[in-house]
PDB file of N, CA and C in Angstrom:
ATOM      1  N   UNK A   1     136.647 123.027 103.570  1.00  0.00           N
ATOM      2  CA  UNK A   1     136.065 123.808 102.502  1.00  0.00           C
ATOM      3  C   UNK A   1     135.367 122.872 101.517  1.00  0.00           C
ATOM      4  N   UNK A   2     134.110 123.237 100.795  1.00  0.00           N
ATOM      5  CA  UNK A   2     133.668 122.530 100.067  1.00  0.00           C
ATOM      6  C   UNK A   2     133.974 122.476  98.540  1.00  0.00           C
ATOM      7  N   UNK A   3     134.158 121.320  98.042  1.00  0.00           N
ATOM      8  CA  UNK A   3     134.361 121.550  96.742  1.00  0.00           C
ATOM      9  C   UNK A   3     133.269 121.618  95.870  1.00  0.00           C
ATOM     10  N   UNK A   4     132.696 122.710  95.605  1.00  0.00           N
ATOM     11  CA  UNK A   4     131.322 123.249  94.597  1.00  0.00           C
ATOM     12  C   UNK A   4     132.078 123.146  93.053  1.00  0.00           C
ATOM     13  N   UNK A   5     131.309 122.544  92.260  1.00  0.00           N
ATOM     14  CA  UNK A   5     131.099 122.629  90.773  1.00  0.00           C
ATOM     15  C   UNK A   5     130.744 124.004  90.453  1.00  0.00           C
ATOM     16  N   UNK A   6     131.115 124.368  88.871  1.00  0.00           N
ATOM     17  CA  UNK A   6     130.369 125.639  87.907  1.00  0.00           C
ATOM     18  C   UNK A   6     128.938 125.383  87.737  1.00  0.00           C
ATOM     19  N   UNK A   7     128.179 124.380  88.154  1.00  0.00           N
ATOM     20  CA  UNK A   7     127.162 124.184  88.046  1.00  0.00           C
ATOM     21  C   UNK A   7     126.370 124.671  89.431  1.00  0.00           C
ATOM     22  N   UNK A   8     127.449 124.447  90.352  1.00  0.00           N
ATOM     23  CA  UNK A   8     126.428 124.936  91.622  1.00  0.00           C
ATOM     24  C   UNK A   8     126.537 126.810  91.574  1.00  0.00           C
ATOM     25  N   UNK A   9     127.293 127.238  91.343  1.00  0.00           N
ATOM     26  CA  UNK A   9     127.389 128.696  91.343  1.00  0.00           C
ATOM     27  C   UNK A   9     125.691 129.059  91.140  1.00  0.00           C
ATOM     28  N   UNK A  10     125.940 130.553  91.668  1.00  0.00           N
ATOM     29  CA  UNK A  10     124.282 131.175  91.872  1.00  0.00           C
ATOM     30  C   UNK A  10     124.868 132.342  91.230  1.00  0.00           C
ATOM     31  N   UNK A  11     123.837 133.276  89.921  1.00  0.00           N
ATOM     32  CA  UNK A  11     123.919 134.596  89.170  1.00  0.00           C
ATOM     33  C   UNK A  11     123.064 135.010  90.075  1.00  0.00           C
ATOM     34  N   UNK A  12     123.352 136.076  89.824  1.00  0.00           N
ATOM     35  CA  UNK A  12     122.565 137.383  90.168  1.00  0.00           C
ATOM     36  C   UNK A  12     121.126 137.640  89.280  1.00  0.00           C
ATOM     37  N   UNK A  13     120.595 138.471  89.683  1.00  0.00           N
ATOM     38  CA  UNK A  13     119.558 138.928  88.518  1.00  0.00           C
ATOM     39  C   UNK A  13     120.404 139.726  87.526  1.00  0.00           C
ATOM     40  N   UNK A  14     121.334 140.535  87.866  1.00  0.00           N
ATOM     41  CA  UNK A  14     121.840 141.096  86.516  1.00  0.00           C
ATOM     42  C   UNK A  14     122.685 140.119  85.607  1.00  0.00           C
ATOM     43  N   UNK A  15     123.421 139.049  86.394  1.00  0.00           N
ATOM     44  CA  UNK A  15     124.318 138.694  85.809  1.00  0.00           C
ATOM     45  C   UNK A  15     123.447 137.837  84.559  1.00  0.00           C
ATOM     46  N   UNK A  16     122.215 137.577  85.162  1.00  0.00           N
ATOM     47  CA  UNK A  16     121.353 136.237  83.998  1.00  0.00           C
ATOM     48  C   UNK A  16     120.894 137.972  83.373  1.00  0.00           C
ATOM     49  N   UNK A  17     120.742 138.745  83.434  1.00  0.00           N
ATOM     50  CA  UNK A  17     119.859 140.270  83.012  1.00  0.00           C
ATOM     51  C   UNK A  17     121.300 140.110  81.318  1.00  0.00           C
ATOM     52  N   UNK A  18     122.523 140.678  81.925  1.00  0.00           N
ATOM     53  CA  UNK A  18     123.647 140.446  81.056  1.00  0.00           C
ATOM     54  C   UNK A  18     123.783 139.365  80.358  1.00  0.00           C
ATOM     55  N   UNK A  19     123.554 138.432  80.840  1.00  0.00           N
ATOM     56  CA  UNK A  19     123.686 137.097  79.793  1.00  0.00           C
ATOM     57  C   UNK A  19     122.635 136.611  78.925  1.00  0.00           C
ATOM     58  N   UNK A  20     121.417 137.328  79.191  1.00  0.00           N
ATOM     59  CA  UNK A  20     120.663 137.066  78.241  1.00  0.00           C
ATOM     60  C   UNK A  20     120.049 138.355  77.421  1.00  0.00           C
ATOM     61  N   UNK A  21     120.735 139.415  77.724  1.00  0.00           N
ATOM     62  CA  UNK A  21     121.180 140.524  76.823  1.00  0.00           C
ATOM     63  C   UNK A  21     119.510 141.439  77.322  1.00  0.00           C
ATOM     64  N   UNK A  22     118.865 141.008  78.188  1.00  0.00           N
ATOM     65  CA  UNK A  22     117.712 141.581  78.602  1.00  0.00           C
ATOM     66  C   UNK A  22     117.728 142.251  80.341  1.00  0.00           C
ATOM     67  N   UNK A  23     116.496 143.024  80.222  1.00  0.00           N
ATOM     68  CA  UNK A  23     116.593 144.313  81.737  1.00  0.00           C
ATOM     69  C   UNK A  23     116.243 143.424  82.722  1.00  0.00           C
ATOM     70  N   UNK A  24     116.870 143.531  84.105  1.00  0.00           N
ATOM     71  CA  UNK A  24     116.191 142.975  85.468  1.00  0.00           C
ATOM     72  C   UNK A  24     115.219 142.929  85.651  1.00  0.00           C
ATOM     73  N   UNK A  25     114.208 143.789  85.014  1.00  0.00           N
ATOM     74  CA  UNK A  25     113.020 144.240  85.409  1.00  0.00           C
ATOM     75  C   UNK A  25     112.125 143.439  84.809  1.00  0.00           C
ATOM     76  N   UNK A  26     112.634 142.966  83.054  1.00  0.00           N
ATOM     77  CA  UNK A  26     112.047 141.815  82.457  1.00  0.00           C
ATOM     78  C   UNK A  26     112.096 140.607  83.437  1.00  0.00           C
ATOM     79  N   UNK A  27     113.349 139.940  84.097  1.00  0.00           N
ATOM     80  CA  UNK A  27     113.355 138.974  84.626  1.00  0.00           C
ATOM     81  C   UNK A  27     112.524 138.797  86.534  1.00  0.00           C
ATOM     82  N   UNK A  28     112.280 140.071  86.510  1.00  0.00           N
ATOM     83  CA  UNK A  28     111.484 139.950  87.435  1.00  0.00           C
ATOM     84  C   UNK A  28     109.802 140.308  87.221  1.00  0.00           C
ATOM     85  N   UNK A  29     109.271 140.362  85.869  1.00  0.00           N
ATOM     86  CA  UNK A  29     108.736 140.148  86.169  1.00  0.00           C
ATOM     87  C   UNK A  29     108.059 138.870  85.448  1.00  0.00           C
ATOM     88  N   UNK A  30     108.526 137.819  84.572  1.00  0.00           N
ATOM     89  CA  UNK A  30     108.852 136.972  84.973  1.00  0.00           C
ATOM     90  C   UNK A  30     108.825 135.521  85.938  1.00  0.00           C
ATOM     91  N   UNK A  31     109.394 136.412  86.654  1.00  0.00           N
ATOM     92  CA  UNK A  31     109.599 135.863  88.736  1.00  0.00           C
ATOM     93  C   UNK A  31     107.894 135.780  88.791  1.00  0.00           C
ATOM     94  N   UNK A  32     107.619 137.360  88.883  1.00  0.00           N
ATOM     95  CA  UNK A  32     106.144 137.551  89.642  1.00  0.00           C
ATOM     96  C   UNK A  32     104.752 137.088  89.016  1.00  0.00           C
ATOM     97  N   UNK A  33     105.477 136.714  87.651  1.00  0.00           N
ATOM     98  CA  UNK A  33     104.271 136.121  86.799  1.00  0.00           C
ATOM     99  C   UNK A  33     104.702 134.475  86.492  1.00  0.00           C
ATOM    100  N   UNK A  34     105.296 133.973  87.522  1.00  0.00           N
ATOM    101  CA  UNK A  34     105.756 132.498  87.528  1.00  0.00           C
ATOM    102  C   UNK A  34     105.939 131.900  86.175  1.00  0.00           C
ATOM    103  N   UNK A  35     106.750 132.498  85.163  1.00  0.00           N
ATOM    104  CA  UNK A  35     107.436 132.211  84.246  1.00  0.00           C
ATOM    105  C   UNK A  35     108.907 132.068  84.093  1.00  0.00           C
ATOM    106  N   UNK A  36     109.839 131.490  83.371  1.00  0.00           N
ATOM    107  CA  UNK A  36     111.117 131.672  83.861  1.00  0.00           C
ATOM    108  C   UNK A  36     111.456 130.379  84.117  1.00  0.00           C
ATOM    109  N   UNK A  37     112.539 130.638  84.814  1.00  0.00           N
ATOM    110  CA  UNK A  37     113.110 129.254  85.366  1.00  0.00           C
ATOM    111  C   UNK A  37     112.985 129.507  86.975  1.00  0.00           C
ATOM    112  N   UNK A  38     113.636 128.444  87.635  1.00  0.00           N
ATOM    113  CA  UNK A  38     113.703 128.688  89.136  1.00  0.00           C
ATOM    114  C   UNK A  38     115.007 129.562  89.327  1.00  0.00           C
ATOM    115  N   UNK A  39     114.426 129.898  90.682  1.00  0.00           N
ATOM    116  CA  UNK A  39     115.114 131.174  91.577  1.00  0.00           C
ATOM    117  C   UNK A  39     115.143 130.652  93.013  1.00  0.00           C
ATOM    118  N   UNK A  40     115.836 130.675  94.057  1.00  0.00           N
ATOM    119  CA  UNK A  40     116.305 131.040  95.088  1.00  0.00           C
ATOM    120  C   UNK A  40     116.024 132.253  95.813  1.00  0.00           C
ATOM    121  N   UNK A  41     115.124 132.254  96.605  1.00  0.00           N
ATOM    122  CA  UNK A  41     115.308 133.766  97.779  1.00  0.00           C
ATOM    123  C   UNK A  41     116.252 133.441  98.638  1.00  0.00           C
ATOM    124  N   UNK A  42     117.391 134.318  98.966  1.00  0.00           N
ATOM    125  CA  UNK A  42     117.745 134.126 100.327  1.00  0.00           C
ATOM    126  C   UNK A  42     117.801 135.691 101.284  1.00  0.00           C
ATOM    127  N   UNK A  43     116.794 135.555 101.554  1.00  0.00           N
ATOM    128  CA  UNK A  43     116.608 137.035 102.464  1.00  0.00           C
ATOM    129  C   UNK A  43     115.337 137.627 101.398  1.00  0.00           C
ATOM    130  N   UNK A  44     116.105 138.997 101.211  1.00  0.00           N
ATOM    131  CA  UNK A  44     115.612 139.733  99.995  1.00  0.00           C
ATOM    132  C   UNK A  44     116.477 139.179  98.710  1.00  0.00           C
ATOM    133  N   UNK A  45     117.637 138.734  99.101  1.00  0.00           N
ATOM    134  CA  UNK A  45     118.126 138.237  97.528  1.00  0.00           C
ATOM    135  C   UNK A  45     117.738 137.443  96.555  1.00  0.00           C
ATOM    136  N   UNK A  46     117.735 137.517  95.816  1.00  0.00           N
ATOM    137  CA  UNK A  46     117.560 136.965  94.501  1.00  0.00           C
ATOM    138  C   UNK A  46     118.315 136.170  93.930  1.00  0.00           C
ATOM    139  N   UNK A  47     118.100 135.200  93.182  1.00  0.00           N
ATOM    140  CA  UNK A  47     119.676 134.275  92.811  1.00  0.00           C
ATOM    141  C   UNK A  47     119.124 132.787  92.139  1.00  0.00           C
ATOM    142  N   UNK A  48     119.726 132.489  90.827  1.00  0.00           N
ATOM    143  CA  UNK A  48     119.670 131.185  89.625  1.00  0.00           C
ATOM    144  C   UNK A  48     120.530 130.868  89.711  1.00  0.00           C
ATOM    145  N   UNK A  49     120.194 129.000  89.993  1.00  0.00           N
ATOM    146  CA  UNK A  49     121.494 128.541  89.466  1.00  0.00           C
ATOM    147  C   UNK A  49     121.900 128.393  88.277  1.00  0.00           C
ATOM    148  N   UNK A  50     123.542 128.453  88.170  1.00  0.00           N
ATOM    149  CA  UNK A  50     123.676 128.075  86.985  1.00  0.00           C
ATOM    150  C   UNK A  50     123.151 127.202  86.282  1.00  0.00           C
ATOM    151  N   UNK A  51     123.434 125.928  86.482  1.00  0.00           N
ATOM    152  CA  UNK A  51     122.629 124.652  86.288  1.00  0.00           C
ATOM    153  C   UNK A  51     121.088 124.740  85.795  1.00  0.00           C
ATOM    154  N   UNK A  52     120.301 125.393  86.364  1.00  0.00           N
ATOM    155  CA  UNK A  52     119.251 125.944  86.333  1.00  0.00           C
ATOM    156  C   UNK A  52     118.959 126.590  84.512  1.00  0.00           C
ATOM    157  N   UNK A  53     120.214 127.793  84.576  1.00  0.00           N
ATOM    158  CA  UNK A  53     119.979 128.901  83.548  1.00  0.00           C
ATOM    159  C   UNK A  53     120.339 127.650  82.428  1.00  0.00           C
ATOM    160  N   UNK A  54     121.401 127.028  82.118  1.00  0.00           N
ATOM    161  CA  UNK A  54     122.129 126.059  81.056  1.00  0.00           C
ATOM    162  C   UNK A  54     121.013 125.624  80.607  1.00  0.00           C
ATOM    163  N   UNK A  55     120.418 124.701  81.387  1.00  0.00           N
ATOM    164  CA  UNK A  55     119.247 123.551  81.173  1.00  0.00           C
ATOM    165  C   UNK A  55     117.698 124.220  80.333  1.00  0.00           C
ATOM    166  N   UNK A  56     117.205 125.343  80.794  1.00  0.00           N
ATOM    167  CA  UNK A  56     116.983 126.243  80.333  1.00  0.00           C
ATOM    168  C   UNK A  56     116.887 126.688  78.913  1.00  0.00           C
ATOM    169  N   UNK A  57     118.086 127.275  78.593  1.00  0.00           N
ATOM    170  CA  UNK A  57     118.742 127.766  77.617  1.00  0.00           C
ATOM    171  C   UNK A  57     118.709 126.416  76.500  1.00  0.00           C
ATOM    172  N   UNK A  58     118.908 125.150  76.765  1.00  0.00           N
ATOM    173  CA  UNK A  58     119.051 124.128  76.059  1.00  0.00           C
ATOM    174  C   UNK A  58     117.967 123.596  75.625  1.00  0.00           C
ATOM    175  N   UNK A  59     116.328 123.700  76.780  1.00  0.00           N
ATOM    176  CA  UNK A  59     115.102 123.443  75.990  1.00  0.00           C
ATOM    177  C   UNK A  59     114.986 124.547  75.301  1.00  0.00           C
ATOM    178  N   UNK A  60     114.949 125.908  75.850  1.00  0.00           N
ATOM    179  CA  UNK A  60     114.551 126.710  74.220  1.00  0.00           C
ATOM    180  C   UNK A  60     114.875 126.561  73.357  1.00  0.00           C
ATOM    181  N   UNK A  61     116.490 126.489  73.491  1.00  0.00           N
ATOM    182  CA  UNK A  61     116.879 126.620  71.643  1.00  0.00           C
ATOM    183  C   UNK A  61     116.319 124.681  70.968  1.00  0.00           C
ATOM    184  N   UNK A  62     116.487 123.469  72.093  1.00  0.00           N
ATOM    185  CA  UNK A  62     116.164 122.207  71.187  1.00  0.00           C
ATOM    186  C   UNK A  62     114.569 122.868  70.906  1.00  0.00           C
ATOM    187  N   UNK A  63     114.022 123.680  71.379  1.00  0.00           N
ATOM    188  CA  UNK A  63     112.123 123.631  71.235  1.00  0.00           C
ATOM    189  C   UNK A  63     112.101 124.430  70.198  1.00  0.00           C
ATOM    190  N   UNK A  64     113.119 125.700  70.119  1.00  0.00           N
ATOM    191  CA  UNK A  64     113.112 126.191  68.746  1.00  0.00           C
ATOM    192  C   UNK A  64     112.905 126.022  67.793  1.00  0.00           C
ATOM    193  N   UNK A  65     114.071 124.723  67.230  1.00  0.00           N
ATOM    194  CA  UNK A  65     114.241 123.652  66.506  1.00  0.00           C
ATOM    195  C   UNK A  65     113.004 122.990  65.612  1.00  0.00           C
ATOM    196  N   UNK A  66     112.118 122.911  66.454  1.00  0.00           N
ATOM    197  CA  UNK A  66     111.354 121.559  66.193  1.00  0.00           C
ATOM    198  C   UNK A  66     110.188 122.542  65.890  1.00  0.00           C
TER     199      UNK A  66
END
């Protein structure tokens, strides 16, 4: 079995939809207007890494800032 970090975990579109208090529909489109962060297809699924969303989250608010 592999030992994966909280950093490797993959959200959902709702779960980043819930955590950033905004609709799926915002974050897809988004996706389709290559804004955002990176995403993962696997199939039809959809899916951010955590790692991904954190890093993210940390230039907006330092870009806020300034």
């Amino acid at each position: 079995m592999t030992n994966l970090s909280v950093m490797d975990l993959l959200l959902t579109p709702r779960e980043l939809a819930e955590r950033w208090q905004m609709s799926e529909k915002t974050l897809a489109n988004h996706r389709s207007g290559g804004m955002g962060i990176p995403y993962v297809k696997l199939g039809s699924a959809v899916r951010y890494h955590l790692s991904d969303v954190i890093a993210f989250e940390k230039r907006v608010v330092a870009g806020h800032g300034s």
